[in-house]
Protein backbone atom coordinates (compact mmCIF):
# COMPACT_ATOMS: atom_id res chain seq x y z
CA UNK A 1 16.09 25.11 8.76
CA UNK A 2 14.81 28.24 7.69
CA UNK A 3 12.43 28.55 5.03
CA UNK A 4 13.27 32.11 4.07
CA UNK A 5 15.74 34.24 3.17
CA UNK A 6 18.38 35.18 5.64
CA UNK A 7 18.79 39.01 5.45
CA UNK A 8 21.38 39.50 8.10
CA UNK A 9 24.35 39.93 5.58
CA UNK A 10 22.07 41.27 2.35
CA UNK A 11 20.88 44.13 5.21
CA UNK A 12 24.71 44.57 6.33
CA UNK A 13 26.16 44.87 2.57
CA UNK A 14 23.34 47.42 1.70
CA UNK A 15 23.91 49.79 4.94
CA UNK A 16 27.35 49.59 3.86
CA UNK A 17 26.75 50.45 -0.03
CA UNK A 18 24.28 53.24 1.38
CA UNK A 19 27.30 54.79 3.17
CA UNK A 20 29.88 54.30 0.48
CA UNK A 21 27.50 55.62 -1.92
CA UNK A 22 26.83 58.65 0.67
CA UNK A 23 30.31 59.31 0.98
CA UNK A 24 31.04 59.39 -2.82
CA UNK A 25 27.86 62.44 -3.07
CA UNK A 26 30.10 63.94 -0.50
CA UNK A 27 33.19 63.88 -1.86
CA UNK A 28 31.60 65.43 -4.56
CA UNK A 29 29.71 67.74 -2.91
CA UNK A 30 33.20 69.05 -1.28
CA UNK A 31 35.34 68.91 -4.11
CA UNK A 32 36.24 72.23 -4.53
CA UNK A 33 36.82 72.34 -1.05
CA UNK A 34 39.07 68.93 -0.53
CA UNK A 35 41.14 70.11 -3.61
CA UNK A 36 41.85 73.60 -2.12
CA UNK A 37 42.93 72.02 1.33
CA UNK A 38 44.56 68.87 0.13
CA UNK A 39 45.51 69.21 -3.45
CA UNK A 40 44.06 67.38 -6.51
CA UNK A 41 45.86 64.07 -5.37
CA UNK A 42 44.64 63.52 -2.82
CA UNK A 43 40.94 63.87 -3.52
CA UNK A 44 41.12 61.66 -6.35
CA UNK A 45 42.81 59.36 -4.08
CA UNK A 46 39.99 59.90 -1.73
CA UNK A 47 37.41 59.76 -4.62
CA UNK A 48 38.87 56.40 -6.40
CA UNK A 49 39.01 54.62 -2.69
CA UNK A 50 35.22 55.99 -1.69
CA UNK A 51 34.09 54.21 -5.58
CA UNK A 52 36.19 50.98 -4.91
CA UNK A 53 33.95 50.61 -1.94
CA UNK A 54 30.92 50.88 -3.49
CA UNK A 55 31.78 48.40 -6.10
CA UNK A 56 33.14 46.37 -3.40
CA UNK A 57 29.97 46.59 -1.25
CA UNK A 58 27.30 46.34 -4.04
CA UNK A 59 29.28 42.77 -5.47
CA UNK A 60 29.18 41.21 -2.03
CA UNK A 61 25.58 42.82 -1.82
CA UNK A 62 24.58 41.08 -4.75
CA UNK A 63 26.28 38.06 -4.19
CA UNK A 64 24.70 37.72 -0.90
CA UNK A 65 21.44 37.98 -2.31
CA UNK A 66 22.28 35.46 -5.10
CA UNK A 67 23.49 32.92 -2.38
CA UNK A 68 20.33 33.39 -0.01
CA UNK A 69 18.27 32.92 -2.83
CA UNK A 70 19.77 29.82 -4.08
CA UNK A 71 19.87 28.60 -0.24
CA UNK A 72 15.76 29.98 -0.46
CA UNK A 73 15.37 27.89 -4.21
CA UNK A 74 16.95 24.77 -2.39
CA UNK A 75 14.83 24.74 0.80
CA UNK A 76 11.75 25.11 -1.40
CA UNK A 77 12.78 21.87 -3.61
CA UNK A 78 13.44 20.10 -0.22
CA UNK A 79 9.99 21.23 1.37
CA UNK A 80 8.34 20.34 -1.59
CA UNK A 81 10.01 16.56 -1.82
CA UNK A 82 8.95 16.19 2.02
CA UNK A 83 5.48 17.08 1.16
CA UNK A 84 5.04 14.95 -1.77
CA UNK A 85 6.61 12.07 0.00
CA UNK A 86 4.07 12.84 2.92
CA UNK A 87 1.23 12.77 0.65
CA UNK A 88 2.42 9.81 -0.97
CA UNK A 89 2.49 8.10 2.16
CA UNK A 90 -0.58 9.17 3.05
CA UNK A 91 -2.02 8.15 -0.25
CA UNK A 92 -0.90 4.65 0.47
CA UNK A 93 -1.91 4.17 4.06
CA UNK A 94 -5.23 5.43 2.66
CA UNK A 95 -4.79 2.17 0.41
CA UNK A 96 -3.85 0.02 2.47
CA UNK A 97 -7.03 0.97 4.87
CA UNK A 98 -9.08 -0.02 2.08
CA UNK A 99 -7.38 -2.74 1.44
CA UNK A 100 -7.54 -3.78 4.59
CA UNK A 101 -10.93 -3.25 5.09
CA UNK A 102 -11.96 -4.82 1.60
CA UNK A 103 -12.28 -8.30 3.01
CA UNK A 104 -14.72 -9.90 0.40
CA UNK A 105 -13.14 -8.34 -2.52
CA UNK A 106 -12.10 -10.96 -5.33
CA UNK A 107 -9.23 -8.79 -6.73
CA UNK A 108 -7.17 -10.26 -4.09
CA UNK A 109 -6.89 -13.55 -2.45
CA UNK A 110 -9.80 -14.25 0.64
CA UNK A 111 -8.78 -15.01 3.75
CA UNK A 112 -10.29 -18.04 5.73
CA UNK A 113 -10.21 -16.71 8.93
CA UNK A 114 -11.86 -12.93 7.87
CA UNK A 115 -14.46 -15.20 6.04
CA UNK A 116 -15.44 -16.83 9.27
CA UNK A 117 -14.99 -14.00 11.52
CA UNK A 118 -17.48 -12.41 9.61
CA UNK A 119 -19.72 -15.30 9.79
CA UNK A 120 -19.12 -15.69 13.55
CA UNK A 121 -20.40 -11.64 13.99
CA UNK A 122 -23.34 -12.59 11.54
CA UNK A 123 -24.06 -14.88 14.55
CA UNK A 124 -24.67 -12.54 16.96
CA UNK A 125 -26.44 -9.86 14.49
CA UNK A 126 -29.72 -9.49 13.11
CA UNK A 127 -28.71 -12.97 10.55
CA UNK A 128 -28.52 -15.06 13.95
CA UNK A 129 -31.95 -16.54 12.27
CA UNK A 130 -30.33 -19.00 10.31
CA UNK A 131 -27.49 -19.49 12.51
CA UNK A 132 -27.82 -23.02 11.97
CA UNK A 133 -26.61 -22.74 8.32
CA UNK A 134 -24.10 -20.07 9.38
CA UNK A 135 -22.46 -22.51 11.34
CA UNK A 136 -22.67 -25.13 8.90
CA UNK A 137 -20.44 -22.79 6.31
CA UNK A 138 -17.92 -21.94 9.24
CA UNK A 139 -17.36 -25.87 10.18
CA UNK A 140 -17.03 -26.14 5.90
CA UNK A 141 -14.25 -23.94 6.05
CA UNK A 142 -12.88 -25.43 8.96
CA UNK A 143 -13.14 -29.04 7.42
CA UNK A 144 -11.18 -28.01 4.43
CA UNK A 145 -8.65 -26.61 6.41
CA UNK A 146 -8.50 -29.94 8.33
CA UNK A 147 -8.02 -31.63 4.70
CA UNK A 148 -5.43 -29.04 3.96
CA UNK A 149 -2.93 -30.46 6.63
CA UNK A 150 -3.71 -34.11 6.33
CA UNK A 151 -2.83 -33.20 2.56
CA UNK A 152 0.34 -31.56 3.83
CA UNK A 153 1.42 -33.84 6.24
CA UNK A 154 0.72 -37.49 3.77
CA UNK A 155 2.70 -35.68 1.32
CA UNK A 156 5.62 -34.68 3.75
CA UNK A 157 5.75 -37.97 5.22
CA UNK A 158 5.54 -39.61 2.12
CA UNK A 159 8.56 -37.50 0.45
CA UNK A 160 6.14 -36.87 -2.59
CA UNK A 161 7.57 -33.76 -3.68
CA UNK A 162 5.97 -34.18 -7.27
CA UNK A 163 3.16 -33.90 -5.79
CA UNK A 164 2.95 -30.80 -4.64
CA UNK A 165 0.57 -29.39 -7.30
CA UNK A 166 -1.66 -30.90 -4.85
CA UNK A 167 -1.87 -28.04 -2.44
CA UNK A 168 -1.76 -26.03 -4.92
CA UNK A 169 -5.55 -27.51 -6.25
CA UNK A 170 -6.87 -27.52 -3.03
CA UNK A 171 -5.86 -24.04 -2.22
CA UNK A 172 -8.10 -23.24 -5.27
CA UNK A 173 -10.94 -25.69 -3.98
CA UNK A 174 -10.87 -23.34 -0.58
CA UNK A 175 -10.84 -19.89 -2.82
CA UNK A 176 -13.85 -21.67 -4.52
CA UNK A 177 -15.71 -22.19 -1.51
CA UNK A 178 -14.85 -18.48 -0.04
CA UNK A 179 -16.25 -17.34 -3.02
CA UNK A 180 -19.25 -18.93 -2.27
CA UNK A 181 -19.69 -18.15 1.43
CA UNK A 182 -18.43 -14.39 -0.29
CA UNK A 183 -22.03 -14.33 -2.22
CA UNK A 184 -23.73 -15.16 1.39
CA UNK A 185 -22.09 -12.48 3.04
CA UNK A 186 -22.71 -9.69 0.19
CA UNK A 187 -26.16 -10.58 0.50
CA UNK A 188 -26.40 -10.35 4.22
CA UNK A 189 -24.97 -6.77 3.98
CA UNK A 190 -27.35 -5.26 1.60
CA UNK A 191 -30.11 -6.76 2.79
CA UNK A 192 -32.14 -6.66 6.00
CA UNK A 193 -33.65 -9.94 8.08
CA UNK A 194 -37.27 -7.44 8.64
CA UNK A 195 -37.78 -7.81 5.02
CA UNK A 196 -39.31 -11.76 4.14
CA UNK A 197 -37.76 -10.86 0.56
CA UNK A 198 -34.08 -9.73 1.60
CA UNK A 199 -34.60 -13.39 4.16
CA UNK A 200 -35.48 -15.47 1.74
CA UNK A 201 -33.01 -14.66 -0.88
CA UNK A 202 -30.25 -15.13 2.19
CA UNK A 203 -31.91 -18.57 2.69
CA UNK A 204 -31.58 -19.42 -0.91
CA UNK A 205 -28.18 -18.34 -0.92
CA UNK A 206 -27.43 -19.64 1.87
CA UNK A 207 -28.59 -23.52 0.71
CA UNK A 208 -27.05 -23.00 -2.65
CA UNK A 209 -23.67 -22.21 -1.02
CA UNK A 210 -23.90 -25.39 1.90
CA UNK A 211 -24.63 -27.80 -1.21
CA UNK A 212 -21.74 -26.27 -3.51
CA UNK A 213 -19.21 -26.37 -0.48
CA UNK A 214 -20.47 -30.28 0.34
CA UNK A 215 -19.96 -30.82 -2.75
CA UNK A 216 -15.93 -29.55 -3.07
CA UNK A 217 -15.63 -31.27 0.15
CA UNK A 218 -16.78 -34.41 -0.98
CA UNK A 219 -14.42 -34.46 -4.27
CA UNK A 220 -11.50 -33.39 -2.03
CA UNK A 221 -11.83 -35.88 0.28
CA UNK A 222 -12.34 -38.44 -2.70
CA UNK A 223 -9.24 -36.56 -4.00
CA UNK A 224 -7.43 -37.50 -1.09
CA UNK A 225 -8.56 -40.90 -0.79
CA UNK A 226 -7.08 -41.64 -4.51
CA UNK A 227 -3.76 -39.24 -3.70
CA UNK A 228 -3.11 -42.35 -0.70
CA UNK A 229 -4.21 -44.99 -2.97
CA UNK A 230 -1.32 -43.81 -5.69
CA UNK A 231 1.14 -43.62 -3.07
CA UNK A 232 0.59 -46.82 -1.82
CA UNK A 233 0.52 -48.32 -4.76
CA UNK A 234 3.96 -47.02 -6.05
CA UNK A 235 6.10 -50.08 -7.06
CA UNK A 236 2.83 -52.35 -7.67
CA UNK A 237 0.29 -51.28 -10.15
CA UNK A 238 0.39 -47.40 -10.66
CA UNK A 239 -1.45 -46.80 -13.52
CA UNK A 240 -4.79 -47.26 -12.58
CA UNK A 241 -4.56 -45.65 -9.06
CA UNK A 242 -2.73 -42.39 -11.22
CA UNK A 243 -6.03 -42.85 -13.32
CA UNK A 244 -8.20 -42.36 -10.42
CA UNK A 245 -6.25 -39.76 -9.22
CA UNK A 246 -6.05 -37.61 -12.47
CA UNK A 247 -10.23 -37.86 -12.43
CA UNK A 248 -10.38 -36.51 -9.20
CA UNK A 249 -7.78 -33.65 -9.73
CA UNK A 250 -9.90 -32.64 -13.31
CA UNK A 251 -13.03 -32.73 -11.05
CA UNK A 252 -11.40 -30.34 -8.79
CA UNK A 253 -9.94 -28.06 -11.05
CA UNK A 254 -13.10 -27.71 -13.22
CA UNK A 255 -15.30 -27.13 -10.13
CA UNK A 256 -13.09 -24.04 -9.68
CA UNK A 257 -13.27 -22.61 -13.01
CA UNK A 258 -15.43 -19.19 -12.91
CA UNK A 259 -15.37 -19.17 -9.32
């Protein structure tokens, strides 16, 4: 479509207006004349039909140029929808590039497989020195996944629908434990493995996180334990297996406050 105005038919009215209003001057210039030869009728018949046509042509003239520029005035407000909705669009794949590259960020939920693919290329960078407890916070991750499904398939298996608040807590234990290996990682960006200072506080971190993550492990697997306990104890002696089990789900959730 064309952006601008379309002068084909305001160019035509105009040359026609000129002429009409070119022919009027020369009527009057040859009045005297027209009268003599063809009487007073007829030039005023001549003169009213030569000013009909330039009222004729200057309407459509300006009516043209009325229509062309409301055609003009409605291109614009399309062009200018198109190029808002293109910024907009480009506004949010800039977002979601940033979203997709902000991996460790804790506005949204971390992902257990970015966590560990960035711990698998820490292996093979300059961090490779304490690859050992690298690996030890990848097979963490992977052991709480591991607990994940068993937890998934007892309670499937079982038909324990009312307890499924169950994933739910150890969905939060993993976030816990991403948030921990999160620290590690943060660390190993800003700092440098040539400087003993920037190593050792990776080190620390990197203990701190290993005994934290044991440590969720542990109560989710003694979490677990109780969980099949209670359901195989329904019909006998509930109350204190449900006892058990209610320590070990307070354990979990606390240990995932703040984090």
């Amino acid at each position: 479509m064309n952006k601008g105005f379309s002068f084909k038919k305001i160019i035509i009215f105009t040359t026609l207006l000129l002429l009409a209003v070119m022919g009027l001057l020369g009527v009057s210039i040859a009045e005297d004349t027209l009268i003599i030869y063809y009487g007073v009728g007829t030039f005023r018949m001549i003169s009213t039909a030569v000013k009909v046509l330039c009222g004729v042509f200057a309407i459509l003239d300006v009516s043209a140029g009325a229509i062309e520029l409301g055609r003009y005035n409605k291109v614009m407000k399309e062009e200018s929808r198109r190029l808002a909705e293109n910024e907009e669009k480009l506004l949010e794949s800039d977002r979601a590039k940033k979203e997709q590259e902000s991996v460790l960020s804790v506005s949204k939920r971390l992902d257990e497989t970015t966590i560990r693919k960035e711990l698998s290329e820490d292996l093979e960078g300059e961090w490779s020195i304490f690859s050992d407890g690298i690996r030890m916070l990848i097979s963490q991750s992977q052991k709480m996944d591991e607990l994940q499904s068993k937890l998934g398939e007892l309670l499937r298996k079982n038909g324990a629908d009312k307890l499924d608040d169950a994933e739910d807590i150890l969905d939060r234990v993993e976030q816990g434990m991403l948030k921990n290996i999160r620290k590690v990682l943060n660390y190993m960006e800003i700092g440098s493995a040539e400087r003993s200072q920037d190593r050792q506080k990776v080190e620390s971190s990197l203990e701190e996180c290993i005994g934290e993550n044991e440590k969720l492990l542990e109560n989710t697997s003694g979490f677990l334990l109780s969980l099949t306990d209670y359901l195989n104890s329904q019909g006998e002696n509930e109350r204190d297996e449900l006892s058990t089990l209610s320590s070990y789900r307070d354990i979990l959730i606390q240990s995932t406050i703040g984090k």
